[in-house]
Protein backbone atom coordinates (compact mmCIF):
# COMPACT_ATOMS: atom_id res chain seq x y z
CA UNK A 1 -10.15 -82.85 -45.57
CA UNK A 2 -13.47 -82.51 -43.52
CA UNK A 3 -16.10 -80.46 -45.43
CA UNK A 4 -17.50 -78.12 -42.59
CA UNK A 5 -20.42 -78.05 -44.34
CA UNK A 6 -20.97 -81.64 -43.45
CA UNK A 7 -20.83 -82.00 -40.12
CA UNK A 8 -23.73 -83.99 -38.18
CA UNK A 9 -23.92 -83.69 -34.52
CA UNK A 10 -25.16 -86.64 -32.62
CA UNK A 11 -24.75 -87.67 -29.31
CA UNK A 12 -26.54 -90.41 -26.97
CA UNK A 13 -27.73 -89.69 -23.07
CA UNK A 14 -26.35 -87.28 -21.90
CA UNK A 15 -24.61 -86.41 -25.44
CA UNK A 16 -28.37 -86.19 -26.66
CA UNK A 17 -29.02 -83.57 -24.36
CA UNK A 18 -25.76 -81.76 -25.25
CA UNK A 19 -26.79 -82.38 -28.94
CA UNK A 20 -30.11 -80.49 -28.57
CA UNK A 21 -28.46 -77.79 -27.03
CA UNK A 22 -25.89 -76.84 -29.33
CA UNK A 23 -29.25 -77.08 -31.76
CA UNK A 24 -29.77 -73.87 -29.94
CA UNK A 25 -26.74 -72.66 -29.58
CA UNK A 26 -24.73 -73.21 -32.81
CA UNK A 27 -27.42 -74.10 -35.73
CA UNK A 28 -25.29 -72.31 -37.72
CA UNK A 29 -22.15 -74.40 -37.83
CA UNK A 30 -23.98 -77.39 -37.91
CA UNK A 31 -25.74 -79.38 -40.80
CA UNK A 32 -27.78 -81.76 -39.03
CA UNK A 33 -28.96 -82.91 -35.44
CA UNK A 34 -29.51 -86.68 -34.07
CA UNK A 35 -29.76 -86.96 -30.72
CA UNK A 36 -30.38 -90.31 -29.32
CA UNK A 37 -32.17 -91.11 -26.26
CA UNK A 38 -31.81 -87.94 -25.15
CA UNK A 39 -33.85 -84.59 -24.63
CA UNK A 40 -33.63 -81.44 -21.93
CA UNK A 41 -35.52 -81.77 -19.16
CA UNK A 42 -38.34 -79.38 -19.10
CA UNK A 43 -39.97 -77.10 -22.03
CA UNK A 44 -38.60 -78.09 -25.34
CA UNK A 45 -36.51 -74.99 -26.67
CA UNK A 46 -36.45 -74.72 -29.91
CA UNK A 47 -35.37 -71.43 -29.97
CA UNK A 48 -32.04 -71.95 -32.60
CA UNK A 49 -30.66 -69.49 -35.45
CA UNK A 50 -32.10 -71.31 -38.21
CA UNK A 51 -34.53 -74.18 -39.09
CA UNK A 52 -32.68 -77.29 -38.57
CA UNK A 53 -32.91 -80.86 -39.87
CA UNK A 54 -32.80 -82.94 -36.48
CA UNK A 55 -33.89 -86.93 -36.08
CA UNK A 56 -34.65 -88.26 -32.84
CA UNK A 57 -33.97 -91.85 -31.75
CA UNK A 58 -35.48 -93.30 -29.10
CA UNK A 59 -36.43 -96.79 -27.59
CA UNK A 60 -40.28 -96.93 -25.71
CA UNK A 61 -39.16 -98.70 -22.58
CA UNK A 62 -35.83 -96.26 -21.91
CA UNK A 63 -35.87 -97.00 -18.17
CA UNK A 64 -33.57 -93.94 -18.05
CA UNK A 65 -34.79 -91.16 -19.77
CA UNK A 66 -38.56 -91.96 -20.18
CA UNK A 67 -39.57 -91.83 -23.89
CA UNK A 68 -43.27 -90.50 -23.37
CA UNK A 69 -41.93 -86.52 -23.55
CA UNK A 70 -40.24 -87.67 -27.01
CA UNK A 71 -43.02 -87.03 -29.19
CA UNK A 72 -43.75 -83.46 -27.98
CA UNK A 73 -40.23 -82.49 -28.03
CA UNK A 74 -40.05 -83.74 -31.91
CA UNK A 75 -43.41 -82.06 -32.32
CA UNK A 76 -41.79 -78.96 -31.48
CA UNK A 77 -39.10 -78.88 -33.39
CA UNK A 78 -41.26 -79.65 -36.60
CA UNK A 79 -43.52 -76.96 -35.69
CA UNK A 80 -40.85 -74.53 -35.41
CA UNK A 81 -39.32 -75.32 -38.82
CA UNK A 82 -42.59 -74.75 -40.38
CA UNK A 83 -42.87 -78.39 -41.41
CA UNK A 84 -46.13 -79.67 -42.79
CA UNK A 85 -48.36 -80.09 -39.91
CA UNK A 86 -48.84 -83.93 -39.54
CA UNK A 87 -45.65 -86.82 -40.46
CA UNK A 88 -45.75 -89.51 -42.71
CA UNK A 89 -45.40 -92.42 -40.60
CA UNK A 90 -43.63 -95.32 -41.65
CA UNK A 91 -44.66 -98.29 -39.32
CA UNK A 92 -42.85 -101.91 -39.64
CA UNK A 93 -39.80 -100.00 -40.85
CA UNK A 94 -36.99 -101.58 -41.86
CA UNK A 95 -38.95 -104.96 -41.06
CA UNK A 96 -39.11 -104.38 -37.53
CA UNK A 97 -41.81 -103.47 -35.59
CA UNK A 98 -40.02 -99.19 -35.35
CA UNK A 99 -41.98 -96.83 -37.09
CA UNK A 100 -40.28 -93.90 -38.53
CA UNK A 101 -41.97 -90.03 -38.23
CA UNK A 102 -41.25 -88.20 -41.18
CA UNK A 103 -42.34 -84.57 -41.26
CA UNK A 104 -41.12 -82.91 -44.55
CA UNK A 105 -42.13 -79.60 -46.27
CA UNK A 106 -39.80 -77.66 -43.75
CA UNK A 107 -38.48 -74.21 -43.94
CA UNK A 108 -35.37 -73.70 -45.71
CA UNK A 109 -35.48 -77.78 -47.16
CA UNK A 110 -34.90 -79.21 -43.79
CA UNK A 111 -36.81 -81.91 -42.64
CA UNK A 112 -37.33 -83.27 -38.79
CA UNK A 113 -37.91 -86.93 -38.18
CA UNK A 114 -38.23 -89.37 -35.29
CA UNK A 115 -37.46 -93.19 -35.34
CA UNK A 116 -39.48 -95.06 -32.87
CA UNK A 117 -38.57 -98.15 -31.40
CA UNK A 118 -40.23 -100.32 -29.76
CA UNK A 119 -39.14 -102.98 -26.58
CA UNK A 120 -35.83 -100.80 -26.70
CA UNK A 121 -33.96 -99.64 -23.55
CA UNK A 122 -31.75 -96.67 -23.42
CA UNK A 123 -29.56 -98.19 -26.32
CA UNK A 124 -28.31 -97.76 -29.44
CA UNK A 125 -30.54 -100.47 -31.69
CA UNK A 126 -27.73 -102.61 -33.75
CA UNK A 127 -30.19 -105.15 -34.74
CA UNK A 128 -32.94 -105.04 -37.48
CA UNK A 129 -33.14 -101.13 -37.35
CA UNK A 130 -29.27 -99.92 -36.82
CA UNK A 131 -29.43 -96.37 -35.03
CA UNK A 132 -26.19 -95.01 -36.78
CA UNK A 133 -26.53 -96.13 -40.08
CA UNK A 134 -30.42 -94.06 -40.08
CA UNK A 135 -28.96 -91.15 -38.69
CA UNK A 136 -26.29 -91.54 -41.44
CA UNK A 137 -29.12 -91.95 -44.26
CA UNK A 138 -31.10 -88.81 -42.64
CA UNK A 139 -28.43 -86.19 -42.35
CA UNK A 140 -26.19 -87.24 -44.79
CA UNK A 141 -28.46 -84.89 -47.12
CA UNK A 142 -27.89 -81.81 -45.37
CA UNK A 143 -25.50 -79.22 -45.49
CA UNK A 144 -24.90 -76.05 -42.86
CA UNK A 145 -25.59 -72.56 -44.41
């Protein structure tokens, strides 16, 4: 009884990675992305079938995947779904010190969005700002084609 329309791909480390790849690879089959500290190494690609609603999660001091080529990667993404050109920017979200970057005005209805937080390691945040219940309130909005 899973709608196949529904289904959000998210994945953390190296899952991240794996969850911006299939961005590429199978946009189609897919109705939103939310990786979680995690990115490809390199060039962001965001070469992928359709324009896709992603959010990226990430903590500033990730002492394993450094967070400073985060913003560029989400950037990209925005820019290739023909999103308005700068986010609205949420800061003290969720009364915490994370600020959430909202870019909206996509192609297609998506929207792209990256939650900031601050002090965090390469973790999932369960405290004032709860990774999986944002990705949940992002994506649960989208559909696949």
């Amino acid at each position: 009884k899973i709608d196949p329309k529904k289904v959000i791909m998210s994945g953390f480390s190296m899952g991240g990675m794996l969850t911006y790849l299939s961005a590429q690879k199978i946009a189609d089959k897919i109705a939103c992305f939310a990786p979680v500290s995690g990115y490809l190494f390199g060039q962001a690609n965001t070469q992928s079938k359709r324009p896709i609603p992603l959010i990226h999660t990430h903590g500033t001091t990730d002492s394993v995947l450094n967070y400073n080529a985060v913003m560029g990667i989400v950037e990209a993404w925005a820019k290739r779904d023909g999103c308005e050109a700068s986010p609205e920017i949420l800061n003290n979200y969720a009364n915490s010190d994370a600020s959430f970057y909202h870019w909206k005005k996509c192609e297609d209805g998506v929207e792209v969005a990256h939650l900031k937080l601050p002090g965090k390691d390469h973790e999932h945040s369960l405290d004032k700002v709860n990774t999986s219940e944002e990705i949940w309130k992002f994506c649960s909005k989208f559909t696949a084609p």
